[in-house]
PDB file of N, CA and C in Angstrom:
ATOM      1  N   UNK A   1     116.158-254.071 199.815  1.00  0.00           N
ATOM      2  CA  UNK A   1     116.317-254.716 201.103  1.00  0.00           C
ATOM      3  C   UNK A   1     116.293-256.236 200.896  1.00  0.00           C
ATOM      4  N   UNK A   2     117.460-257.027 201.608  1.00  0.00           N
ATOM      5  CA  UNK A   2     117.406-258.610 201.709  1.00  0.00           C
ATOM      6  C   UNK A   2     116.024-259.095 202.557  1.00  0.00           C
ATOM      7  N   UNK A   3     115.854-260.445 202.273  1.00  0.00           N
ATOM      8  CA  UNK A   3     114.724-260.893 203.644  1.00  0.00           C
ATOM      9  C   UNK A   3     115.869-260.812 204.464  1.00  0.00           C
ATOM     10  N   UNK A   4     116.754-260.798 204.792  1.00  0.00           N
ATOM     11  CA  UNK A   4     117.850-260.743 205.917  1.00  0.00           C
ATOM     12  C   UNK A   4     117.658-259.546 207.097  1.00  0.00           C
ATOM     13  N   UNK A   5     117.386-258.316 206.059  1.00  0.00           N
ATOM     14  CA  UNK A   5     117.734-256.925 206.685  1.00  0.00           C
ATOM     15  C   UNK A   5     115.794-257.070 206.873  1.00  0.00           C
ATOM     16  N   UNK A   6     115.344-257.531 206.330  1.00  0.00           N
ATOM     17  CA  UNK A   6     113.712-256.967 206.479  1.00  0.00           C
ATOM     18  C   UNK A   6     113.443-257.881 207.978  1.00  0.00           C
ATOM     19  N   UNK A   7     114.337-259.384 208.387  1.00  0.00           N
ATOM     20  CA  UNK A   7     114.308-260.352 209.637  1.00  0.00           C
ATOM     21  C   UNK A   7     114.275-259.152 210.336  1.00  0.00           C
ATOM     22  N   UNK A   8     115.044-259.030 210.413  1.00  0.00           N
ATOM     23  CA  UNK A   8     116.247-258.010 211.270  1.00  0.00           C
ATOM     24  C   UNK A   8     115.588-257.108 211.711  1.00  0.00           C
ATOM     25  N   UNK A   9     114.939-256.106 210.844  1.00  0.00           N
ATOM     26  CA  UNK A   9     113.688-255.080 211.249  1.00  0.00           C
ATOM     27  C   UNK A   9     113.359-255.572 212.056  1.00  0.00           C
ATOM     28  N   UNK A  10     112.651-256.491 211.754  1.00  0.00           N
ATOM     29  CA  UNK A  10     111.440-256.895 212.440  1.00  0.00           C
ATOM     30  C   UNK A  10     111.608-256.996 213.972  1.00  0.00           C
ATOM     31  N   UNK A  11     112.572-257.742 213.784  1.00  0.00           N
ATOM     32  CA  UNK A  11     112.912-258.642 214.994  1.00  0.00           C
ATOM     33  C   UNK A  11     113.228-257.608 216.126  1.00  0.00           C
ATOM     34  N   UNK A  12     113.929-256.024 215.602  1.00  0.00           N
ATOM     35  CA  UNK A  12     114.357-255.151 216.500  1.00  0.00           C
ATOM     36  C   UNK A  12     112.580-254.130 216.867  1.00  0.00           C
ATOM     37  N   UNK A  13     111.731-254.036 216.122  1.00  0.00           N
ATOM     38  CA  UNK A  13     110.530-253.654 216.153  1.00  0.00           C
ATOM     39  C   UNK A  13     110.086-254.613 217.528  1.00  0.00           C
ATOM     40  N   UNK A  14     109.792-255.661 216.931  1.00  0.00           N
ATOM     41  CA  UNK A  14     109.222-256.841 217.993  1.00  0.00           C
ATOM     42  C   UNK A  14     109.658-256.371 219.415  1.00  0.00           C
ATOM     43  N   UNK A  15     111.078-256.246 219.616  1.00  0.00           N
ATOM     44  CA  UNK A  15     111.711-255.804 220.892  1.00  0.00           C
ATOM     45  C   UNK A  15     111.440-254.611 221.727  1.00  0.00           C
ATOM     46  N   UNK A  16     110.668-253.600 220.930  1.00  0.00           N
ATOM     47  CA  UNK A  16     110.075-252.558 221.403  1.00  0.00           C
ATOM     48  C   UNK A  16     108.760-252.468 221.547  1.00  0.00           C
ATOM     49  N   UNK A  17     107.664-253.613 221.149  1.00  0.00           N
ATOM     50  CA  UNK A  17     106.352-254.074 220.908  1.00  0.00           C
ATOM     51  C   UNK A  17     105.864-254.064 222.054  1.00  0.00           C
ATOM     52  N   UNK A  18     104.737-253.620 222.365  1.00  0.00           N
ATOM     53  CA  UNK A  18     103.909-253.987 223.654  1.00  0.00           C
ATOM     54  C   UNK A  18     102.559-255.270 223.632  1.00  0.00           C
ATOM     55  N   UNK A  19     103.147-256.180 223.254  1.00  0.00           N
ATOM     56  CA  UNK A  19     102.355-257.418 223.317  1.00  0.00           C
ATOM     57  C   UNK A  19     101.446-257.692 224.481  1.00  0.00           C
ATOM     58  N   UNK A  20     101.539-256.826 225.881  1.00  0.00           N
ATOM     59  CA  UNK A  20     101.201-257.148 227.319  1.00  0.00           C
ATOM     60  C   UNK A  20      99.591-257.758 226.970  1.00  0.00           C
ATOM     61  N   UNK A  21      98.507-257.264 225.777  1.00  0.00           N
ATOM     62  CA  UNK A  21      97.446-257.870 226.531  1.00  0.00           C
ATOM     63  C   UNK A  21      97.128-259.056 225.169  1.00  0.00           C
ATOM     64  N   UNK A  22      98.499-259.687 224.811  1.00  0.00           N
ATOM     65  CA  UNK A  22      98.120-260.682 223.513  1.00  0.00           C
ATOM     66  C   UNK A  22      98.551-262.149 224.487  1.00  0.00           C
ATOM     67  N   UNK A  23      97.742-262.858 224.505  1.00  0.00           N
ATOM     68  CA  UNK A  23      97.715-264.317 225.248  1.00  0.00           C
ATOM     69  C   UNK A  23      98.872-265.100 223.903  1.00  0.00           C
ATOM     70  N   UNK A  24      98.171-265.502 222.904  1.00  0.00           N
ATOM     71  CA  UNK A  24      98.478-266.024 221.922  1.00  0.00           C
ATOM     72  C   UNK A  24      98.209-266.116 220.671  1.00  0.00           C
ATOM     73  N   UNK A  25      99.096-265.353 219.707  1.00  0.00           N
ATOM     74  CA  UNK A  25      99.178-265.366 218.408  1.00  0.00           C
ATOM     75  C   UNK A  25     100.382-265.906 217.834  1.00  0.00           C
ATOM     76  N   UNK A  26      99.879-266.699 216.282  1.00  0.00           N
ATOM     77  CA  UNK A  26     101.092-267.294 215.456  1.00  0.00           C
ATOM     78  C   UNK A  26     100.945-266.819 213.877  1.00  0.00           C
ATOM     79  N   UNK A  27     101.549-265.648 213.627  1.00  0.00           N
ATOM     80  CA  UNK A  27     101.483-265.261 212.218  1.00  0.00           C
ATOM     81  C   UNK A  27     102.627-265.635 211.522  1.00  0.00           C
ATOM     82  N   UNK A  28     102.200-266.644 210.301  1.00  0.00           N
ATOM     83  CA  UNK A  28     102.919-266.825 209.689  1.00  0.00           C
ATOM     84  C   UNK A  28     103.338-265.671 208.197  1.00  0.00           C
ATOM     85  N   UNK A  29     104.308-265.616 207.821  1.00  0.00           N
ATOM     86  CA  UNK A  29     104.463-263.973 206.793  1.00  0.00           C
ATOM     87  C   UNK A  29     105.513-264.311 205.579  1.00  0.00           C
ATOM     88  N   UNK A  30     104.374-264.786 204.321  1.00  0.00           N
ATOM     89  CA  UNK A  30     104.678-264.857 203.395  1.00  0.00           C
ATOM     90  C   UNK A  30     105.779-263.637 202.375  1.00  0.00           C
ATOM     91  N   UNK A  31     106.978-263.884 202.996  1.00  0.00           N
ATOM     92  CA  UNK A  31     106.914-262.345 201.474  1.00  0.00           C
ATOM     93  C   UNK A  31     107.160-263.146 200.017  1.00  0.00           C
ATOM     94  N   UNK A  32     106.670-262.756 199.367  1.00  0.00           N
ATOM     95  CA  UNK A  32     106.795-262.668 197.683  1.00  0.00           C
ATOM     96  C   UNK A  32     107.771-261.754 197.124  1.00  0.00           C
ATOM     97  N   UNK A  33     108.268-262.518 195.806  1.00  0.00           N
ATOM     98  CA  UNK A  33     109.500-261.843 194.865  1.00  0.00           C
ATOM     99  C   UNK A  33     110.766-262.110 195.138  1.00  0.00           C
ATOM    100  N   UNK A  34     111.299-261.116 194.326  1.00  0.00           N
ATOM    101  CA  UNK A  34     112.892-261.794 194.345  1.00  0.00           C
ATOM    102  C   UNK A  34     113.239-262.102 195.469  1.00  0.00           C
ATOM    103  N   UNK A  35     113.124-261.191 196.673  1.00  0.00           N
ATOM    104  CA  UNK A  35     114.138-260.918 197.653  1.00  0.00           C
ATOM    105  C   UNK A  35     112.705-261.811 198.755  1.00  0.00           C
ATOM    106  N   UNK A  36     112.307-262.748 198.720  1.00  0.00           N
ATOM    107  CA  UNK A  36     110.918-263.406 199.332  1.00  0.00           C
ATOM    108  C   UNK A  36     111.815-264.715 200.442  1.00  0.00           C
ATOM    109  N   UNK A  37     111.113-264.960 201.258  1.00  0.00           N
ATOM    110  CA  UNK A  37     111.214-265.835 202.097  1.00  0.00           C
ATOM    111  C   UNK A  37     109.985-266.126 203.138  1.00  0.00           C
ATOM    112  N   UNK A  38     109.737-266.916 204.532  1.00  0.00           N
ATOM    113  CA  UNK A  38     109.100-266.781 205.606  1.00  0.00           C
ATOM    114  C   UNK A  38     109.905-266.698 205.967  1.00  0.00           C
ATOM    115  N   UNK A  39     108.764-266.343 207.128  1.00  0.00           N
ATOM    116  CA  UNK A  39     109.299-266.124 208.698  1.00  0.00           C
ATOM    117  C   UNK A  39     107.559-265.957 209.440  1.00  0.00           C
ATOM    118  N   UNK A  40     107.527-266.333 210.991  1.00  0.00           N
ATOM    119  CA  UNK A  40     106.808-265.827 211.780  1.00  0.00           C
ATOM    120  C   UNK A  40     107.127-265.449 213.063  1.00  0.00           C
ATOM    121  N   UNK A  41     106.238-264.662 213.599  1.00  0.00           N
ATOM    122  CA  UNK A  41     105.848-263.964 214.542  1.00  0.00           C
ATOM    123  C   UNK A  41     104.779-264.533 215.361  1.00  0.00           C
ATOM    124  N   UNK A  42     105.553-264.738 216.758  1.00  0.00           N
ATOM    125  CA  UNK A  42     104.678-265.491 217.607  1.00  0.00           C
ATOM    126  C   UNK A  42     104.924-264.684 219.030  1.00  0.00           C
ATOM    127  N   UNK A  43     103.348-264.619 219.295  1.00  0.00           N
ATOM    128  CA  UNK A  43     103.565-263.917 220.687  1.00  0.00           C
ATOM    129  C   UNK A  43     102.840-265.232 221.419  1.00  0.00           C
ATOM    130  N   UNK A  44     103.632-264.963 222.861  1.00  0.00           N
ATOM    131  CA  UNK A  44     103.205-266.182 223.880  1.00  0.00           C
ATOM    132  C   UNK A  44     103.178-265.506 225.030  1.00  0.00           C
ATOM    133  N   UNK A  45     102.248-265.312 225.783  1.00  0.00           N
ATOM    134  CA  UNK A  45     102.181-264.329 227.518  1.00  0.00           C
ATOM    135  C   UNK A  45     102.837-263.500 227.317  1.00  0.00           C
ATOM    136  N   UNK A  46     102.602-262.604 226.078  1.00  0.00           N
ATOM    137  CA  UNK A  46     103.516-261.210 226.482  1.00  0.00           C
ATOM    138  C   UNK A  46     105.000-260.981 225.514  1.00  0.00           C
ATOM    139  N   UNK A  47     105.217-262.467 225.645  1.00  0.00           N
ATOM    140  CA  UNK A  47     106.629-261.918 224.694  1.00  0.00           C
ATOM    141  C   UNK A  47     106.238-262.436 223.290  1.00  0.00           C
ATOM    142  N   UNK A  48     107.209-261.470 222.212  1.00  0.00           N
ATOM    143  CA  UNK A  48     107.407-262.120 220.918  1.00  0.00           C
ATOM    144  C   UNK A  48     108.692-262.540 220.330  1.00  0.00           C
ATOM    145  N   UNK A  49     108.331-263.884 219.655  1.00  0.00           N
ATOM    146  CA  UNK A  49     109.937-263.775 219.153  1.00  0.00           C
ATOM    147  C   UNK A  49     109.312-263.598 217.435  1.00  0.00           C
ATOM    148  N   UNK A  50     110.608-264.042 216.545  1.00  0.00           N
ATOM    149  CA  UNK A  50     110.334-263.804 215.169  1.00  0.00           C
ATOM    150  C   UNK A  50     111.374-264.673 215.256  1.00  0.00           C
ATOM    151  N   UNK A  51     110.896-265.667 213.909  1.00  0.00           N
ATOM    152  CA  UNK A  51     112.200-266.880 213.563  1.00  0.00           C
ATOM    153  C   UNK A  51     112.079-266.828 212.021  1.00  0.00           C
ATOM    154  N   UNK A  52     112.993-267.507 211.562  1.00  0.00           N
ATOM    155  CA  UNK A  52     112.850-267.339 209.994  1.00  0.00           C
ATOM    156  C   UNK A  52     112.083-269.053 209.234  1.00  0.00           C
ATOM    157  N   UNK A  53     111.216-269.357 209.591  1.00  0.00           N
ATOM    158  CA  UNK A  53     110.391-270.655 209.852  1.00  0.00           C
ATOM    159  C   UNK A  53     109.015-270.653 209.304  1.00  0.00           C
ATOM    160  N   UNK A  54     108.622-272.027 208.858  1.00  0.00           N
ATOM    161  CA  UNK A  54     107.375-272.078 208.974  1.00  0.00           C
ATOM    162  C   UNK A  54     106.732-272.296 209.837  1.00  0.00           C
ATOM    163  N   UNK A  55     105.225-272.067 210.334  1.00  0.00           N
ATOM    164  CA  UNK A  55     104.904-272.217 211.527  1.00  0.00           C
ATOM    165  C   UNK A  55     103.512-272.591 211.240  1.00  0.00           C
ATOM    166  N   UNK A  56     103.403-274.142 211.230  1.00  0.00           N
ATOM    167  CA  UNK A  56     102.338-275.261 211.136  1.00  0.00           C
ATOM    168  C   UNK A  56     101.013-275.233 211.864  1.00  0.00           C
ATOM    169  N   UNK A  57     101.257-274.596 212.911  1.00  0.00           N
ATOM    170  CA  UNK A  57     100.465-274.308 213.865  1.00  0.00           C
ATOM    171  C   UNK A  57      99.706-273.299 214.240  1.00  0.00           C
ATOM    172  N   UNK A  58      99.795-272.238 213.235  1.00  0.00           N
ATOM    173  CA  UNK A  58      99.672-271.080 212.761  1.00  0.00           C
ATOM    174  C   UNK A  58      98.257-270.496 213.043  1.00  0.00           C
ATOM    175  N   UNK A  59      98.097-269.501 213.831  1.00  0.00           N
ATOM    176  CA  UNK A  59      96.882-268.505 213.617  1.00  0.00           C
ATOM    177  C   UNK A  59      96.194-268.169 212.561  1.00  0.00           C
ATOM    178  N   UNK A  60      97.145-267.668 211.332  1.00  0.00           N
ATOM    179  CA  UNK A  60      96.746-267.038 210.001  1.00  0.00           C
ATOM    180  C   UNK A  60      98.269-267.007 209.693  1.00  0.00           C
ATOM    181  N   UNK A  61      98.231-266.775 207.801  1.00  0.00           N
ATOM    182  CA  UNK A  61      99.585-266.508 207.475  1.00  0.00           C
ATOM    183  C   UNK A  61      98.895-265.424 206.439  1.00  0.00           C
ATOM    184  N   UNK A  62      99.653-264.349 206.290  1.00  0.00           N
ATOM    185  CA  UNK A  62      99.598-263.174 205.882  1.00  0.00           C
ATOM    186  C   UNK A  62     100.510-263.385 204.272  1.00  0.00           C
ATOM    187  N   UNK A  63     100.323-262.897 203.440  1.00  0.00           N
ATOM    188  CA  UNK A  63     101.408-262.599 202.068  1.00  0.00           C
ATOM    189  C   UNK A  63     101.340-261.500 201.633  1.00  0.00           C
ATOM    190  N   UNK A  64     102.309-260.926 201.392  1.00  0.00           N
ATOM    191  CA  UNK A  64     102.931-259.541 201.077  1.00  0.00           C
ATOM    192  C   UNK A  64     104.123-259.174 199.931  1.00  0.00           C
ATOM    193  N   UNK A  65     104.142-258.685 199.193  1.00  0.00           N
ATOM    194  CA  UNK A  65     105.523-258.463 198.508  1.00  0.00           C
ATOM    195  C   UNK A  65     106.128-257.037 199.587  1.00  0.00           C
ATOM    196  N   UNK A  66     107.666-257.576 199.434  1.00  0.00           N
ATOM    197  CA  UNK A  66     108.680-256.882 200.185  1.00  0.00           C
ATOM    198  C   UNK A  66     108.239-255.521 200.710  1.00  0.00           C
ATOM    199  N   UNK A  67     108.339-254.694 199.423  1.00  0.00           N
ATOM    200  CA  UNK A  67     107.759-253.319 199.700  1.00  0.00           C
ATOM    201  C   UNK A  67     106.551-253.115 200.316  1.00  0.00           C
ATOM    202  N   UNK A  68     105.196-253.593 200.002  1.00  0.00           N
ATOM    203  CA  UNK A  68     103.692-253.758 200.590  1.00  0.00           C
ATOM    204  C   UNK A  68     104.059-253.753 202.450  1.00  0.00           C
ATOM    205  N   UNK A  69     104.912-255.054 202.636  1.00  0.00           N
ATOM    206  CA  UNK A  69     105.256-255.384 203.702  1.00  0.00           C
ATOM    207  C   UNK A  69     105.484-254.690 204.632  1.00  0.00           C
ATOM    208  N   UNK A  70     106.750-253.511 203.961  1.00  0.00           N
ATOM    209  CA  UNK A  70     107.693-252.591 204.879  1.00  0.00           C
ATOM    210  C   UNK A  70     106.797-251.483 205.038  1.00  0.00           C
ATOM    211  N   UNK A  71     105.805-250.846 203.976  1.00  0.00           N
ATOM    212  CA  UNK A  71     104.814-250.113 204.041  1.00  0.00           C
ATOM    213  C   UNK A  71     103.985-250.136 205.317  1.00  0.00           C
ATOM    214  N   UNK A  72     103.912-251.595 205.146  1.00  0.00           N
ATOM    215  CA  UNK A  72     102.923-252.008 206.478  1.00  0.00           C
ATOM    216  C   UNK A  72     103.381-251.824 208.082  1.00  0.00           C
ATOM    217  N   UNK A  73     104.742-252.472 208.263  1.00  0.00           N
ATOM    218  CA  UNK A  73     104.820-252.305 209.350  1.00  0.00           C
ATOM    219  C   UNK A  73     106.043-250.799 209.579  1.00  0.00           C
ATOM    220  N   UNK A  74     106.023-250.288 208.508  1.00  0.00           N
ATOM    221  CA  UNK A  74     106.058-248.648 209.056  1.00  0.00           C
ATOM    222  C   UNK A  74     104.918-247.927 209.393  1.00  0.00           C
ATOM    223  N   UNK A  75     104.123-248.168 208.952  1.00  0.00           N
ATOM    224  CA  UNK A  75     102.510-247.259 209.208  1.00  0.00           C
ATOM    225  C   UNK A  75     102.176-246.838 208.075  1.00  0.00           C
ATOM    226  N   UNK A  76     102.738-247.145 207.223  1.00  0.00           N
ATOM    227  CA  UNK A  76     102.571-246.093 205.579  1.00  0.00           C
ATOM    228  C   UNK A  76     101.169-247.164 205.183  1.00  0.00           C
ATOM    229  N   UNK A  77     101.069-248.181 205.106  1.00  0.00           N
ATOM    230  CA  UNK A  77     100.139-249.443 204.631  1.00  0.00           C
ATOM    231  C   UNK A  77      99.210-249.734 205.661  1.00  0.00           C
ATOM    232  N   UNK A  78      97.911-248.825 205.397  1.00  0.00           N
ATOM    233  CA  UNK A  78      96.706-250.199 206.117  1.00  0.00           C
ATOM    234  C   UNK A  78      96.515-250.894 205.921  1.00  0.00           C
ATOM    235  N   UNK A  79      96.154-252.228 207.046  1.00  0.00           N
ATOM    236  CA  UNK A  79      96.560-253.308 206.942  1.00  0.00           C
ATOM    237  C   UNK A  79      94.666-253.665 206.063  1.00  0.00           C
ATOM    238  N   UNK A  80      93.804-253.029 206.683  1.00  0.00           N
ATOM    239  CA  UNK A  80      92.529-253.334 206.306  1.00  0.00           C
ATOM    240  C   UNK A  80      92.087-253.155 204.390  1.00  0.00           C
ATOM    241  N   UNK A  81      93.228-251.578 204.447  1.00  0.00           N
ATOM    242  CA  UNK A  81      93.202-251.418 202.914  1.00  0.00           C
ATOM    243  C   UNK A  81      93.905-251.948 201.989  1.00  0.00           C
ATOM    244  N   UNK A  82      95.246-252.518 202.458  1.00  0.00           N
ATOM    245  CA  UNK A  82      96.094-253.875 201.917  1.00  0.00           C
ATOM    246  C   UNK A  82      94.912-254.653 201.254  1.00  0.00           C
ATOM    247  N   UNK A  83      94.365-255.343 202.444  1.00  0.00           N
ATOM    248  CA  UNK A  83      93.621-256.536 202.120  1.00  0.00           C
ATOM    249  C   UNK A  83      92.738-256.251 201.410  1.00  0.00           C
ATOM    250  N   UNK A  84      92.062-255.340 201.185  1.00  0.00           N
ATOM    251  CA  UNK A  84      90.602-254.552 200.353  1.00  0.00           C
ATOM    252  C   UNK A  84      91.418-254.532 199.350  1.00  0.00           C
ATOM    253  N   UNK A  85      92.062-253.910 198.887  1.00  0.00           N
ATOM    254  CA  UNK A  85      93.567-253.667 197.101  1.00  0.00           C
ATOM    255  C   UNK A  85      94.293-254.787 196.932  1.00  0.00           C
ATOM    256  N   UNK A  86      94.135-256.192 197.700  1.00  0.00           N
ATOM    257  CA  UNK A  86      94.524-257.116 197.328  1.00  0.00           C
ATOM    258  C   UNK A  86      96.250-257.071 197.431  1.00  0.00           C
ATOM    259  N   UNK A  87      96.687-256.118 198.027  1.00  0.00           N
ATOM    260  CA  UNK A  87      97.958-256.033 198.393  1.00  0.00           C
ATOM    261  C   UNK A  87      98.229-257.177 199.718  1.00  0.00           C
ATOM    262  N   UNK A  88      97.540-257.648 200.496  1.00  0.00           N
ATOM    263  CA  UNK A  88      97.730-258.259 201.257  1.00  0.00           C
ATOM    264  C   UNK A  88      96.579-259.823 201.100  1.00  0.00           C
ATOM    265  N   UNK A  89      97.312-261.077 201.168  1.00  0.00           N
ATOM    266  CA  UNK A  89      96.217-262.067 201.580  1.00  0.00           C
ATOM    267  C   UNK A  89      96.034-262.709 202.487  1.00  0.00           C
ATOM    268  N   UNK A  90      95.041-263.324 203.308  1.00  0.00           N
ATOM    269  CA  UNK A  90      94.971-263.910 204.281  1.00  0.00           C
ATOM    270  C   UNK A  90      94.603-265.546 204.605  1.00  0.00           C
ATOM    271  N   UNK A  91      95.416-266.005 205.199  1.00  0.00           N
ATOM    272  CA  UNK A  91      95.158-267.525 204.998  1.00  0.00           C
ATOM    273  C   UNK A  91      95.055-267.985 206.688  1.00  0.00           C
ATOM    274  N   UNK A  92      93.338-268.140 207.177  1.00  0.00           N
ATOM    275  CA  UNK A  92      93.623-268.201 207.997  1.00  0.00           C
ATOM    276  C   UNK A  92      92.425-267.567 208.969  1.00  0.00           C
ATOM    277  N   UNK A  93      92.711-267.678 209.594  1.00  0.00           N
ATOM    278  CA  UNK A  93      91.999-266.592 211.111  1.00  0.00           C
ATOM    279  C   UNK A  93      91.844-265.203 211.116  1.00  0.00           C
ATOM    280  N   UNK A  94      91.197-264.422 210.294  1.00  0.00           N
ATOM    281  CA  UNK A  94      91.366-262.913 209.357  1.00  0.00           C
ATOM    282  C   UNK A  94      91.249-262.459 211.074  1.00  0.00           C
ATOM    283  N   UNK A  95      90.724-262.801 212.139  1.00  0.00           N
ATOM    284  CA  UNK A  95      90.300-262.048 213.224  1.00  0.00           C
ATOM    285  C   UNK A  95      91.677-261.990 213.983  1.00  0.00           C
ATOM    286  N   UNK A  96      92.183-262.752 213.947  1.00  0.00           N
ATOM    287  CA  UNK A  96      93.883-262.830 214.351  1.00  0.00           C
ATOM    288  C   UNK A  96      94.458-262.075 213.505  1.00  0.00           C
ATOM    289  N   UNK A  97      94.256-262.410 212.146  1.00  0.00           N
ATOM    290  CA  UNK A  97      95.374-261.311 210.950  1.00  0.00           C
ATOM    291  C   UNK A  97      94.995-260.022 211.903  1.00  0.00           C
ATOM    292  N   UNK A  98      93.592-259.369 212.195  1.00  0.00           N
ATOM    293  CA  UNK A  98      93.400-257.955 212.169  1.00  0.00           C
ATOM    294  C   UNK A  98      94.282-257.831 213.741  1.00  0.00           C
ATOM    295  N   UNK A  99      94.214-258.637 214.755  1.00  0.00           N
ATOM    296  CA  UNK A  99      94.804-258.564 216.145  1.00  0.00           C
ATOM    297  C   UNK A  99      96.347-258.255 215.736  1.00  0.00           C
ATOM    298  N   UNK A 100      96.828-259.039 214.681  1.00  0.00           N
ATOM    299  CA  UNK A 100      98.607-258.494 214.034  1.00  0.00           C
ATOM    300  C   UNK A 100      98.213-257.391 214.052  1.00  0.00           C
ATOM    301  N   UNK A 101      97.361-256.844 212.802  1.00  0.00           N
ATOM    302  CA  UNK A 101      97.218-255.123 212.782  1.00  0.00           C
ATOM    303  C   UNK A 101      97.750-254.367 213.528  1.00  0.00           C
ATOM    304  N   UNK A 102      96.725-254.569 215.071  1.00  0.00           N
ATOM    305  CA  UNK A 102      96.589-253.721 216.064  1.00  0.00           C
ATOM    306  C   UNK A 102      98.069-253.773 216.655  1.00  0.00           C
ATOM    307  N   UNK A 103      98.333-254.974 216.440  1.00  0.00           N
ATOM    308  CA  UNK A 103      99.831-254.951 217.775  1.00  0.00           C
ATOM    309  C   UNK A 103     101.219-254.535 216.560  1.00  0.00           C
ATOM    310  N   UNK A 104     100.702-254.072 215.298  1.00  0.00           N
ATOM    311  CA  UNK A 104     101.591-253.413 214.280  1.00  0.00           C
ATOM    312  C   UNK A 104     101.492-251.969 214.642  1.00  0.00           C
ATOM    313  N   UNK A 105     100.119-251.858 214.440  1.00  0.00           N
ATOM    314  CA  UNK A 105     100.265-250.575 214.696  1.00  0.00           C
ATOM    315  C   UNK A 105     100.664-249.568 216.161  1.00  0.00           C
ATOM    316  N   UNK A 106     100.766-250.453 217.291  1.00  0.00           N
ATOM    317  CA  UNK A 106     101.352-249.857 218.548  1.00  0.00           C
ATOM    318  C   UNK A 106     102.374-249.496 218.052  1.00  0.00           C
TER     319      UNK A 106
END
């Protein structure tokens, strides 16, 4: 998978997301390796967008290699056991990283 097609996921996930009781989060999402880029995920009153950006202003930024990643936001990857196996790191507001969790795992 490109970071192109992994945006893209996302971005169509996001669109089906129930953000209704997230005020404000800014995750920034490191991927690692060949196929690596950012991007974040920002929810604001409810909606989210996803841009392919850094985001300075950031809640927490998360790092992942590609696969770890897609694991994750299919449901295959806990996000708690990521971070325990060092599959996942957190830079940041870990209490926000875990609030991503929750609004991953809806």
């Amino acid at each position: 998978m490109t970071f192109n097609e992994l945006l893209e996921k996302v971005r169509l996930m996001a669109g089906s997301c129930d953000a209704s009781g997230v005020d404000f989060l800014a995750v920034q999402v490191n991927i690692k390796g060949e196929n690596g880029g950012v991007f974040y995920i920002e929810v604001k009153n409810g909606n989210i967008s996803v841009e392919p950006y850094e985001y300075h202003d950031r809640s927490c930024a998360i790092t992942m290699n590609m696969d770890n990643f897609n694991k994750l936001i299919d449901g295959k990857l806990d996000p708690v056991a990521a971070f325990t196996l060092g599959k996942l790191k957190v830079d940041g507001d870990i209490g926000k990283a875990l609030e991503f969790a929750k609004l991953v795992k809806k």
